[in-house]
PDB file of N, CA and C in Angstrom:
ATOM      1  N   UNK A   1      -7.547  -7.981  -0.244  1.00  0.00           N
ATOM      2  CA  UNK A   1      -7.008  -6.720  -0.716  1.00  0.00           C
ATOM      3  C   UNK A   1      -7.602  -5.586   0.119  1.00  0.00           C
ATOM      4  N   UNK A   2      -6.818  -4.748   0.581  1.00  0.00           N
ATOM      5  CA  UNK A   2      -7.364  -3.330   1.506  1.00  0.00           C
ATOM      6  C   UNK A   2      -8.149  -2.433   0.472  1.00  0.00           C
ATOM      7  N   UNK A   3      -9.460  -2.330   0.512  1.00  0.00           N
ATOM      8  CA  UNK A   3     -10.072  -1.505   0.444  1.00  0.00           C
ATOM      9  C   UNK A   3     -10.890  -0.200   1.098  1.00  0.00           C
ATOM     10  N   UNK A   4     -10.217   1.337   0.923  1.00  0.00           N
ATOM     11  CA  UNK A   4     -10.475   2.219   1.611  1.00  0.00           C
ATOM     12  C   UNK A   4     -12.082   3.370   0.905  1.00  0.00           C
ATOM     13  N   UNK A   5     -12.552   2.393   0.043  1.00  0.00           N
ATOM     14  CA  UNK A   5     -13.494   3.537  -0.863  1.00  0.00           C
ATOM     15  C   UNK A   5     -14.658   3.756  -0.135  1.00  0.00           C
ATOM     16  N   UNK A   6     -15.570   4.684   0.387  1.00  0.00           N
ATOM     17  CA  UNK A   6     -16.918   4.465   0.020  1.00  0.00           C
ATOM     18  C   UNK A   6     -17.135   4.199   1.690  1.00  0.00           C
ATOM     19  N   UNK A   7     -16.097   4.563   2.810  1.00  0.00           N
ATOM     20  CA  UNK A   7     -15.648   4.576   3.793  1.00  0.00           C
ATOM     21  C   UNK A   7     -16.634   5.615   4.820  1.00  0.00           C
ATOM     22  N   UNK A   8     -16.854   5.644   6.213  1.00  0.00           N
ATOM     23  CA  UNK A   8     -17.323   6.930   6.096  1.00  0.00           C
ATOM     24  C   UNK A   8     -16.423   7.517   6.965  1.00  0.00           C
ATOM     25  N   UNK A   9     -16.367   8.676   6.801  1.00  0.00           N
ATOM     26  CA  UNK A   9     -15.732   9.651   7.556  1.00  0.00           C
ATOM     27  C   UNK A   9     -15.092   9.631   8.852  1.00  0.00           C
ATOM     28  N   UNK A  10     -14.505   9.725  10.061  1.00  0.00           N
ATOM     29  CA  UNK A  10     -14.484   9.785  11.514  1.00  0.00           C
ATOM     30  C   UNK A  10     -13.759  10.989  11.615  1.00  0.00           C
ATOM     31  N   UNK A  11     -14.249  11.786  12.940  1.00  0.00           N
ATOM     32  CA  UNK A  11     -13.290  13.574  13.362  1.00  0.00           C
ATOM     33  C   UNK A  11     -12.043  12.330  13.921  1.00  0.00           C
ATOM     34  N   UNK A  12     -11.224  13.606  13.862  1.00  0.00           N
ATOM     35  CA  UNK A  12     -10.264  12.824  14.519  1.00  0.00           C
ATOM     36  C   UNK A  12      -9.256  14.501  14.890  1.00  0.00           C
ATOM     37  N   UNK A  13      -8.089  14.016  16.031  1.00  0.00           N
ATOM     38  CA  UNK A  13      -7.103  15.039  15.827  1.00  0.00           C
ATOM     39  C   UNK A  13      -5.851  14.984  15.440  1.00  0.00           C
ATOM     40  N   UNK A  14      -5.561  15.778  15.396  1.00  0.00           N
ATOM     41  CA  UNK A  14      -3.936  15.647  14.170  1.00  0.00           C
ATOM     42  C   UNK A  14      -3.222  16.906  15.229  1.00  0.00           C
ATOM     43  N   UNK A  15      -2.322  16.634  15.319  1.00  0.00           N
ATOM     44  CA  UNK A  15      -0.558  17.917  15.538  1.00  0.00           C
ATOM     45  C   UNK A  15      -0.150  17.741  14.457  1.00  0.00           C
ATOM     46  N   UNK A  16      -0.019  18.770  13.649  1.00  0.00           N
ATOM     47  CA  UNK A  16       1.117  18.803  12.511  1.00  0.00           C
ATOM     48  C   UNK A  16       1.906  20.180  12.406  1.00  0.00           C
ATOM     49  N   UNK A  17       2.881  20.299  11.956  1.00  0.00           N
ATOM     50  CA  UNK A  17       3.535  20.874  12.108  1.00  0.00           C
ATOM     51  C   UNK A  17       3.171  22.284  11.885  1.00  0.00           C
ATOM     52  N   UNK A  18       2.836  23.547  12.481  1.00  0.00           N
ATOM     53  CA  UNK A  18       2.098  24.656  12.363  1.00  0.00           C
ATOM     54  C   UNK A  18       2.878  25.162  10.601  1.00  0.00           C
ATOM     55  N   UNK A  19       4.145  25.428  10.714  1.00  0.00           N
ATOM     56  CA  UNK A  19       4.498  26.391   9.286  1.00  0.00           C
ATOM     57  C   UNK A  19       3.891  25.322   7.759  1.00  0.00           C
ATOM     58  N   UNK A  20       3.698  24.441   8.643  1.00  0.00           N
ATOM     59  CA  UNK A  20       3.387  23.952   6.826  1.00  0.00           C
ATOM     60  C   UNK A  20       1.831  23.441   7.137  1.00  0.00           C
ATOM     61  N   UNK A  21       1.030  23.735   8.022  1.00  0.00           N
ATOM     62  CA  UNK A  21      -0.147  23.974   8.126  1.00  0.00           C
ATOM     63  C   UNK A  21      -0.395  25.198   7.369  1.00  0.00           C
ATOM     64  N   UNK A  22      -0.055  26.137   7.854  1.00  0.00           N
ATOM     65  CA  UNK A  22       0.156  27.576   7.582  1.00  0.00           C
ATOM     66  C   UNK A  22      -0.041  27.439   5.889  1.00  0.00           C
ATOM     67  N   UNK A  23       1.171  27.089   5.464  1.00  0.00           N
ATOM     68  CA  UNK A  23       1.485  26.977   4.015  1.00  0.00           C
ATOM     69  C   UNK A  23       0.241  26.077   3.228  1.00  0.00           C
ATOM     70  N   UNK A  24      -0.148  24.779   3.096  1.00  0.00           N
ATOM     71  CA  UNK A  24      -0.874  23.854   3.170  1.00  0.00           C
ATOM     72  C   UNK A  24      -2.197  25.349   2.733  1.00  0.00           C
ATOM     73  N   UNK A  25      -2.832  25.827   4.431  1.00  0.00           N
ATOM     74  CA  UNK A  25      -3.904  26.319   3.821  1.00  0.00           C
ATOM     75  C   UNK A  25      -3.881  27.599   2.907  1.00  0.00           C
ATOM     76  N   UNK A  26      -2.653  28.243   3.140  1.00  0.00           N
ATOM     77  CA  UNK A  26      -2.860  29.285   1.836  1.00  0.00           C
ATOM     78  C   UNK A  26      -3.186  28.714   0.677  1.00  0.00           C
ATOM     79  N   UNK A  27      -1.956  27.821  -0.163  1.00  0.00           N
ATOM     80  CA  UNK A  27      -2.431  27.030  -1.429  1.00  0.00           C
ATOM     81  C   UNK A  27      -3.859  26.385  -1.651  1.00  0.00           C
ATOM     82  N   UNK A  28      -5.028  26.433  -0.206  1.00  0.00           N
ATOM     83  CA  UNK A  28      -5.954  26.407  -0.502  1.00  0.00           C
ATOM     84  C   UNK A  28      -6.123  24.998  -0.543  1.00  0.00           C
ATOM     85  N   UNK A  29      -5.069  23.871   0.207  1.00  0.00           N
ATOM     86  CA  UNK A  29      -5.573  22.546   0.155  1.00  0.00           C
ATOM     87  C   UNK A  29      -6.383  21.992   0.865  1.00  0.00           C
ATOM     88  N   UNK A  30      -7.052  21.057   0.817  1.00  0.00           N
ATOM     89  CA  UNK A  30      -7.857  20.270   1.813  1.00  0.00           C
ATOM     90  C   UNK A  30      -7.430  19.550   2.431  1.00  0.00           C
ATOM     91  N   UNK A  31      -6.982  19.640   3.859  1.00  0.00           N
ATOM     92  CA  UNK A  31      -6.185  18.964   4.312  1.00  0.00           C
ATOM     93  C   UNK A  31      -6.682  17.658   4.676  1.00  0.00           C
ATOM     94  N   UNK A  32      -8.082  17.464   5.274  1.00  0.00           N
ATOM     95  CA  UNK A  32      -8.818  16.335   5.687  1.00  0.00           C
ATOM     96  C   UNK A  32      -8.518  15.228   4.311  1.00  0.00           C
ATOM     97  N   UNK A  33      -8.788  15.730   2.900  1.00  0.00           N
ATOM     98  CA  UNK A  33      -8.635  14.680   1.412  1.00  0.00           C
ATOM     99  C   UNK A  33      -7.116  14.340   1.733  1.00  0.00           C
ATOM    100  N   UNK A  34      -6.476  15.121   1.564  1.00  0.00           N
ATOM    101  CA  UNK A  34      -5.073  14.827   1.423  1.00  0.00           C
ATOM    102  C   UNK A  34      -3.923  13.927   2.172  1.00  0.00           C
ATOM    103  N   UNK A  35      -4.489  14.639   3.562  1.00  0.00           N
ATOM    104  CA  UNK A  35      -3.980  13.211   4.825  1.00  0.00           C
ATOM    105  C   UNK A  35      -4.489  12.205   4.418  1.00  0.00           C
ATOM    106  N   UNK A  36      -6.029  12.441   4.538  1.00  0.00           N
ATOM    107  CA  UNK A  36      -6.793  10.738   3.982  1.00  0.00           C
ATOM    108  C   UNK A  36      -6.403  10.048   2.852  1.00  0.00           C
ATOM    109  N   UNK A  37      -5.620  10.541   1.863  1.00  0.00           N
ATOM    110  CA  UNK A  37      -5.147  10.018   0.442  1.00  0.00           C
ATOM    111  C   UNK A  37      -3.390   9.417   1.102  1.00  0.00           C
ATOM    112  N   UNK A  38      -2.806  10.056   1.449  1.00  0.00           N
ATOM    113  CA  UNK A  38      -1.461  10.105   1.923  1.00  0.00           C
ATOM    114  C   UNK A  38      -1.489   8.419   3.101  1.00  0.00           C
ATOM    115  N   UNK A  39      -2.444   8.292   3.648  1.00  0.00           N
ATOM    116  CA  UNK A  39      -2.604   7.830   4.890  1.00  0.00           C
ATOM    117  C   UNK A  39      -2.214   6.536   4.280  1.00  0.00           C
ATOM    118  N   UNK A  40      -3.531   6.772   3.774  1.00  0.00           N
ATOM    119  CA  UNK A  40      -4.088   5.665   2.299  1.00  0.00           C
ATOM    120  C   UNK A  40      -3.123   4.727   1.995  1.00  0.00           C
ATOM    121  N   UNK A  41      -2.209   5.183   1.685  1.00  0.00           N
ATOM    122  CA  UNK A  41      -0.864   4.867   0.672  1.00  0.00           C
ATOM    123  C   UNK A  41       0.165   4.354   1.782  1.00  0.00           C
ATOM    124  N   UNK A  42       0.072   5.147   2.238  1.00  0.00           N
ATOM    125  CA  UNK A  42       0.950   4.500   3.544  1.00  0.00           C
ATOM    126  C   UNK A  42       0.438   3.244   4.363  1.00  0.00           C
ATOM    127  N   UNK A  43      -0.446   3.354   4.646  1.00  0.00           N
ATOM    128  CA  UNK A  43      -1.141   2.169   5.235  1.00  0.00           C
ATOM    129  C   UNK A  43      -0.878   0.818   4.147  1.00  0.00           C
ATOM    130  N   UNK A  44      -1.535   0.845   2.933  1.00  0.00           N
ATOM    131  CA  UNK A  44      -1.070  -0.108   1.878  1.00  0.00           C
ATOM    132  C   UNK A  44       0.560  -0.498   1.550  1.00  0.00           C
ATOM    133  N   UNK A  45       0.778   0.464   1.376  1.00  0.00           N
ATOM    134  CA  UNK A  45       2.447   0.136   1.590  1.00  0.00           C
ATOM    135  C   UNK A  45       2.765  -1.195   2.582  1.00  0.00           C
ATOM    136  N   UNK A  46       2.460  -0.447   3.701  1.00  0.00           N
ATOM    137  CA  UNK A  46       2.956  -1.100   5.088  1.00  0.00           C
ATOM    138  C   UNK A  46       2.220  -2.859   5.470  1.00  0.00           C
ATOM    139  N   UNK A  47       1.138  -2.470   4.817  1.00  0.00           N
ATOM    140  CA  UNK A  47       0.260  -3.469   4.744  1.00  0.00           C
ATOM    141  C   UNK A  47       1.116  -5.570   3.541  1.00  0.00           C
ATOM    142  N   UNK A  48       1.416  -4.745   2.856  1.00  0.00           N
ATOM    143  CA  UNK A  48       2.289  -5.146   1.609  1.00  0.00           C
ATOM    144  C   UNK A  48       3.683  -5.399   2.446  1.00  0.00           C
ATOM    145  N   UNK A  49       4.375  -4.790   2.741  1.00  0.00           N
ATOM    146  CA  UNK A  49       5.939  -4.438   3.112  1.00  0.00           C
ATOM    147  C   UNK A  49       5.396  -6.125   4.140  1.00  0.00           C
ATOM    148  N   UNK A  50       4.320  -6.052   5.325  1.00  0.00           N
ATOM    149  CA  UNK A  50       4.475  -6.951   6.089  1.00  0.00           C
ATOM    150  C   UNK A  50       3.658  -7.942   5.199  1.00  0.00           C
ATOM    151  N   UNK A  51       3.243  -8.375   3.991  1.00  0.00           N
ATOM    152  CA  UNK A  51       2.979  -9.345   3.548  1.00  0.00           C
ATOM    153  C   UNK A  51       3.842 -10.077   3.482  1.00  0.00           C
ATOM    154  N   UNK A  52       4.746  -9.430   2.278  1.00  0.00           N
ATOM    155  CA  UNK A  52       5.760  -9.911   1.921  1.00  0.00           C
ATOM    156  C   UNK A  52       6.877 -10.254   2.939  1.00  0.00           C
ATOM    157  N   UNK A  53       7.115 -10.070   3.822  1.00  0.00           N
ATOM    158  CA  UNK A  53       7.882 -10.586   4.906  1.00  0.00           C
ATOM    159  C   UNK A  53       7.208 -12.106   6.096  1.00  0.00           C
ATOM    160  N   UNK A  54       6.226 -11.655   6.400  1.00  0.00           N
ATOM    161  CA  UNK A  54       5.285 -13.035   6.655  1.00  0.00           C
ATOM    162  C   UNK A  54       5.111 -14.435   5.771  1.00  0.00           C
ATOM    163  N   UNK A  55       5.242 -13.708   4.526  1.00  0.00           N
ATOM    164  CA  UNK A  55       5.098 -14.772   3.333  1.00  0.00           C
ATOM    165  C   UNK A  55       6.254 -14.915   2.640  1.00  0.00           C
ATOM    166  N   UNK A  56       7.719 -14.483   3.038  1.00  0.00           N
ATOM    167  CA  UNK A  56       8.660 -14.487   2.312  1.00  0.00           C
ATOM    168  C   UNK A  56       9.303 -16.173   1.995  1.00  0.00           C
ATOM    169  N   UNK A  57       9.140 -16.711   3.213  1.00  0.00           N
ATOM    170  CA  UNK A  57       9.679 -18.438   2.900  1.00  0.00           C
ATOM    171  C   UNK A  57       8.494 -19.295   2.430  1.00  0.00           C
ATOM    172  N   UNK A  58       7.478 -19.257   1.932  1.00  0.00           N
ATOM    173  CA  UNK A  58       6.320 -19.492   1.129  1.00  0.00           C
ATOM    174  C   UNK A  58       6.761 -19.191  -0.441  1.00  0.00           C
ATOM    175  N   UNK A  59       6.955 -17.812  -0.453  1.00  0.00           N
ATOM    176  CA  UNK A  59       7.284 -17.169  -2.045  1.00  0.00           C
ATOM    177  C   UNK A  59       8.997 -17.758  -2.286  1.00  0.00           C
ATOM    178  N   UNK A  60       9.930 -17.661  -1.404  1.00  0.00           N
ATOM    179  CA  UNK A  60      11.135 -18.148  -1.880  1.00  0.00           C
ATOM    180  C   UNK A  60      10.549 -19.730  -2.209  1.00  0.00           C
ATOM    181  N   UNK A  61      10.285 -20.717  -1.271  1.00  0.00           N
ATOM    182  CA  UNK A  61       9.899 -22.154  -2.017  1.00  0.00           C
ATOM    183  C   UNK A  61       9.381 -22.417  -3.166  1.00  0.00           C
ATOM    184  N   UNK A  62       8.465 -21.216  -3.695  1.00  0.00           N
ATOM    185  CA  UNK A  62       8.161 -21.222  -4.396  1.00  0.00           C
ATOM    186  C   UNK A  62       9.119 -21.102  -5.648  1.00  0.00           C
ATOM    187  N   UNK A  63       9.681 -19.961  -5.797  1.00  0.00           N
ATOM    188  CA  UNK A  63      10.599 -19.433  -7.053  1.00  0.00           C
ATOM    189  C   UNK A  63      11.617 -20.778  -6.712  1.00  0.00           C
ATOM    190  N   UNK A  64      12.224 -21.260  -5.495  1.00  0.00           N
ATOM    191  CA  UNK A  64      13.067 -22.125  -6.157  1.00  0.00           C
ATOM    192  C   UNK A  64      12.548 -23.249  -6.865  1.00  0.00           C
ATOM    193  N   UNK A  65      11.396 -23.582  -6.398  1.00  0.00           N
ATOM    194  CA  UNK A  65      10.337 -24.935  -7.440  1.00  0.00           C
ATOM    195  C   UNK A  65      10.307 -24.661  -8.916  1.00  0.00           C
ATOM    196  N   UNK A  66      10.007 -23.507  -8.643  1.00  0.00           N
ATOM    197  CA  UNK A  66      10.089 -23.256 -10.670  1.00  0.00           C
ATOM    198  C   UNK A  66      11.401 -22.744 -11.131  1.00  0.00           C
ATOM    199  N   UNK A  67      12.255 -22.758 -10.381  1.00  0.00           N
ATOM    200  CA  UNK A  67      13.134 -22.608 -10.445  1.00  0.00           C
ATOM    201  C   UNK A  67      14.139 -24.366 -11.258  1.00  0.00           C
ATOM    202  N   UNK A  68      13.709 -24.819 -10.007  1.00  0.00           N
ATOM    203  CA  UNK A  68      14.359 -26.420 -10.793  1.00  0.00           C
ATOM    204  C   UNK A  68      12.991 -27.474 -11.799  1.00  0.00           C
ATOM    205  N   UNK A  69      12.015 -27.063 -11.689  1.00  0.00           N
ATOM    206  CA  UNK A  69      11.162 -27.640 -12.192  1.00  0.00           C
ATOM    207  C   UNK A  69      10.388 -27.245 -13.567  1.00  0.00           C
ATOM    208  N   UNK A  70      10.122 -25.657 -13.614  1.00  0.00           N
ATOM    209  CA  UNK A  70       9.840 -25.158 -14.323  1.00  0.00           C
ATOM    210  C   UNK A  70       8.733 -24.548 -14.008  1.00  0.00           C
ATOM    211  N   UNK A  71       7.498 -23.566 -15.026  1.00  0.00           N
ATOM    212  CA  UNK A  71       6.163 -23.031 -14.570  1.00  0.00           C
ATOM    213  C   UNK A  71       5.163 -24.336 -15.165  1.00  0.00           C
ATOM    214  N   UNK A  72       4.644 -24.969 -14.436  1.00  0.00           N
ATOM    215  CA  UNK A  72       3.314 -25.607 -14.623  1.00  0.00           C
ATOM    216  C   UNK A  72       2.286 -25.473 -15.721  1.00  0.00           C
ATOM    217  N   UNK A  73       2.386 -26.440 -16.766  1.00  0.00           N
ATOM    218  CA  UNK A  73       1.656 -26.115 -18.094  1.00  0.00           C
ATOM    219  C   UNK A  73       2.524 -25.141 -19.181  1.00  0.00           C
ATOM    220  N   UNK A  74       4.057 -24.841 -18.896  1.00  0.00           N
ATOM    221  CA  UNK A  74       4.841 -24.008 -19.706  1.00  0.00           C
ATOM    222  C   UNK A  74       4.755 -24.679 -20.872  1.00  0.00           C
ATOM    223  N   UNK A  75       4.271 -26.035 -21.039  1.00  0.00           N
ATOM    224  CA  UNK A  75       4.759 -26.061 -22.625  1.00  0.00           C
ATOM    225  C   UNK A  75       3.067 -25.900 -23.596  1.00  0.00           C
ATOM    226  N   UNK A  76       2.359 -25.159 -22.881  1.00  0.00           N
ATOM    227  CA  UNK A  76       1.207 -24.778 -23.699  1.00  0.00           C
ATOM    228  C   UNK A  76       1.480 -22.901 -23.789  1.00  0.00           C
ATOM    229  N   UNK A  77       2.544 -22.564 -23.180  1.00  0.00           N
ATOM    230  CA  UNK A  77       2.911 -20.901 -23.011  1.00  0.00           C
ATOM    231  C   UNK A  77       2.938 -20.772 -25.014  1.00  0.00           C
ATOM    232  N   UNK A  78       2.234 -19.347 -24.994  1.00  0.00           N
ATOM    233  CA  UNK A  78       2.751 -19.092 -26.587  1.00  0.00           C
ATOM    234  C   UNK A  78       3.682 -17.606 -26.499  1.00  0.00           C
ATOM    235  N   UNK A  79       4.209 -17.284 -25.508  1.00  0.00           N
ATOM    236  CA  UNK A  79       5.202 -16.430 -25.191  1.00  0.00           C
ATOM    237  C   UNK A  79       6.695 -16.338 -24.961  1.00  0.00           C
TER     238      UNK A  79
END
């Protein structure tokens, strides 16, 4: 599992788009938290998006197995 906590810091540079830089720091945001939160999410996403595609004929074999077979130990399920 991707874990980003407790990370340390690196400078780095960014181009972003000046008018909503502009905007961004009036409202007084932090832009360094916010990219880093945004990034965050995106990275996991993407991270996921290519799991699931690497592992997609693994997980289909799968669902069709329980599919004709059933879930393993279902008849102790109390649901």
């Amino acid at each position: 599992m991707l874990r980003f906590e407790h990370a340390p810091k690196k400078a780095t540079n960014l181009s972003l788009n000046s008018k909503v830089l502009e905007a961004a720091r009036e409202m007084g945001m932090n832009l360094s938290q916010t990219v880093d939160a945004l990034l965050a999410d995106e990275v996991k996403r993407r991270y996921w998006e290519q799991w699931n595609e690497r592992n997609k004929d693994a997980v289909d074999e799968y669902n069709a197995r329980i599919a004709k077979y059933g879930l393993p130990l279902e008849k102790y399920r109390t649901f």
